[in-house]
Protein backbone atom coordinates (compact mmCIF):
# COMPACT_ATOMS: atom_id res chain seq x y z
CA UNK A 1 -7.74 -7.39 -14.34
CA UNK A 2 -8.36 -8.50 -10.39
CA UNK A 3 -10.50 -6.63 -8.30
CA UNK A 4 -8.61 -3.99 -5.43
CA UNK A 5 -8.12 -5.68 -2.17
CA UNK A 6 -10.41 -2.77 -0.52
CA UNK A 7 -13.14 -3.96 -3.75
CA UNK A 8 -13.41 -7.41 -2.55
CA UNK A 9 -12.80 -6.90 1.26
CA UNK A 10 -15.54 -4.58 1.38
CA UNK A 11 -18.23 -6.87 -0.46
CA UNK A 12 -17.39 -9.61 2.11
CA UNK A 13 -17.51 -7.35 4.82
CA UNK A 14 -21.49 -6.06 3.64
CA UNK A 15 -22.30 -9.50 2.53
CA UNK A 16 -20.61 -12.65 3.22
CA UNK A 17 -22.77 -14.95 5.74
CA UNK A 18 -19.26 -16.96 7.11
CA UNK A 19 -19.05 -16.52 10.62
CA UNK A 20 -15.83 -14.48 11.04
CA UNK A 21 -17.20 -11.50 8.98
CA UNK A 22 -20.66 -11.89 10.86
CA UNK A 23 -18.97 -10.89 14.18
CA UNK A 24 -16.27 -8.51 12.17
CA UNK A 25 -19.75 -6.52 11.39
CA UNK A 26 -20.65 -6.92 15.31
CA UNK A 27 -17.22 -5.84 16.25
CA UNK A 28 -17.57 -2.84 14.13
CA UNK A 29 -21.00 -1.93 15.34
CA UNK A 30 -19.65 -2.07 18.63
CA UNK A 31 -16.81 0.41 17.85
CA UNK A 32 -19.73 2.92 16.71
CA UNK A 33 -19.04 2.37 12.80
CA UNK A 34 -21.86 0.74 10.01
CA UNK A 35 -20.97 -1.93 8.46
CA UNK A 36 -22.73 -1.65 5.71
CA UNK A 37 -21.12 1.80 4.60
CA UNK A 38 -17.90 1.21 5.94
CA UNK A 39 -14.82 0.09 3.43
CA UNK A 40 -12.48 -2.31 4.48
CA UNK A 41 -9.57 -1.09 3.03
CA UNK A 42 -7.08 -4.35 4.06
CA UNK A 43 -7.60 -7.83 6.27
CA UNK A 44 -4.82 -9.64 6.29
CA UNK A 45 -2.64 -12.13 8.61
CA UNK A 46 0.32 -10.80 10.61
CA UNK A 47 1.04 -13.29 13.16
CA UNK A 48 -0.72 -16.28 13.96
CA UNK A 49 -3.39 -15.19 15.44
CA UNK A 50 -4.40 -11.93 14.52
CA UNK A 51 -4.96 -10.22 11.34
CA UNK A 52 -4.09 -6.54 10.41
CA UNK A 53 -6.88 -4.35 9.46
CA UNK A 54 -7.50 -0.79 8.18
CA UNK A 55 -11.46 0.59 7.28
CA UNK A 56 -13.08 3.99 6.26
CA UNK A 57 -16.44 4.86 8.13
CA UNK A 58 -18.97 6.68 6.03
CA UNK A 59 -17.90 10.06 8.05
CA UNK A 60 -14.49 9.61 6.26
CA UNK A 61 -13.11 8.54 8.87
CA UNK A 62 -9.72 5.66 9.23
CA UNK A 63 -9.01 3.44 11.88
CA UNK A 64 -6.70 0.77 12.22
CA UNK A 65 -7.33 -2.39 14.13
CA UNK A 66 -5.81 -6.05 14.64
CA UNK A 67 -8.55 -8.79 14.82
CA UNK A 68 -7.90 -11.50 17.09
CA UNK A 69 -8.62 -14.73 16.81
CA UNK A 70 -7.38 -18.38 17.39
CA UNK A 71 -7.32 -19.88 13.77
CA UNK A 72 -6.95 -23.23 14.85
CA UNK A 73 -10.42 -23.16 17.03
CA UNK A 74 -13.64 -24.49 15.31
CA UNK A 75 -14.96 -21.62 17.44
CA UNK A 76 -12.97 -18.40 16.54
CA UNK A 77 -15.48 -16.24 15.06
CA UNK A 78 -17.93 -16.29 18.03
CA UNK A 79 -14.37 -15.39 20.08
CA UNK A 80 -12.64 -13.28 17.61
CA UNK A 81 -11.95 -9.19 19.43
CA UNK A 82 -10.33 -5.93 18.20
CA UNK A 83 -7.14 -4.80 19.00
CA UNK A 84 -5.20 -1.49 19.38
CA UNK A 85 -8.05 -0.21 17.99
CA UNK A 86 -6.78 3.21 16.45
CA UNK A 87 -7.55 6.72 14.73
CA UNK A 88 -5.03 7.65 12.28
CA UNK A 89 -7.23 9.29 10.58
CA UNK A 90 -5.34 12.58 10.88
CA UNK A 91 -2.02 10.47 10.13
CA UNK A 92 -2.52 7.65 7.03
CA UNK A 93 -1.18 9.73 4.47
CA UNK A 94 2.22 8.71 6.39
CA UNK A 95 1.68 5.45 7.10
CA UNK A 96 2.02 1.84 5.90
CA UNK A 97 -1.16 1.48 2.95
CA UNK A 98 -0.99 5.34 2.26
CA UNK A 99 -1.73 4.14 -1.54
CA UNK A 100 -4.37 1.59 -0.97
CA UNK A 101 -6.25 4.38 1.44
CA UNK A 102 -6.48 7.00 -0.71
CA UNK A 103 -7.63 4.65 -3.29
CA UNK A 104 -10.48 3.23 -1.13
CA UNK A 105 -11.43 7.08 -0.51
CA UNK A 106 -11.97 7.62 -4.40
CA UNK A 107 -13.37 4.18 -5.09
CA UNK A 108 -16.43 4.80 -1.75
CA UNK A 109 -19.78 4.86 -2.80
CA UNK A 110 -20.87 8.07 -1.64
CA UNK A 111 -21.94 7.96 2.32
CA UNK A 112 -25.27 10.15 1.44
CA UNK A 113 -27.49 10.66 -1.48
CA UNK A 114 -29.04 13.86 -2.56
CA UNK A 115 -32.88 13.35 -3.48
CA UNK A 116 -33.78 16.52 -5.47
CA UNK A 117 -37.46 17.55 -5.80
CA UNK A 118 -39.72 16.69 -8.51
């Protein structure tokens, strides 16, 4: 049995040293989000030079983003931006992925942890 998409997207996302998920963390910072509690739900191409993504921030909540890049440059990561940079948190459940969302939300690892007294 393979991993979910949103399983293996978000372990590159918190650990993968290549240089296009280096500046996808930067890009993500940048939007206000941490990258290292955020789940990338879906990354993939749609269109040649821009791939459609969808994340959950520890706050629970999703955006939808296209990040741009020119594929054929040995240089793309340092250049790569976000696109039409959305909330739809308020509208998923309706949207294209409403499946693979909700799925993410139940897989999460918890955004805080409860430290009860000794």
């Amino acid at each position: 049995m393979s991993q979910a998409a949103y399983v293996q997207n978000t372990d590159l996302l918190h650990t993968s040293a290549f240089g296009l998920w280096r500046r996808l963390r930067s890009l993500l910072e940048d939007q206000g989000l941490d990258p290292a509690t955020t789940v990338l739900v879906n990354l993939f191409p749609d269109g040649g030079d821009h791939e459609f993504g969808q994340c959950i921030d520890e706050d629970g909540r999703v955006y939808s983003f296209d990040l741009v890049y020119d594929r054929e440059s040995s240089t793309a990561e340092n250049r790569a931006v976000l696109r039409n940079w959305t909330d739809v948190t308020d509208t998923w459940q309706h949207r294209s992925f409403a499946d693979e969302i909700a799925d993410a939300f139940i897989w999460r690892p918890p955004a805080r942890k409860t430290a009860l007294p000794t």
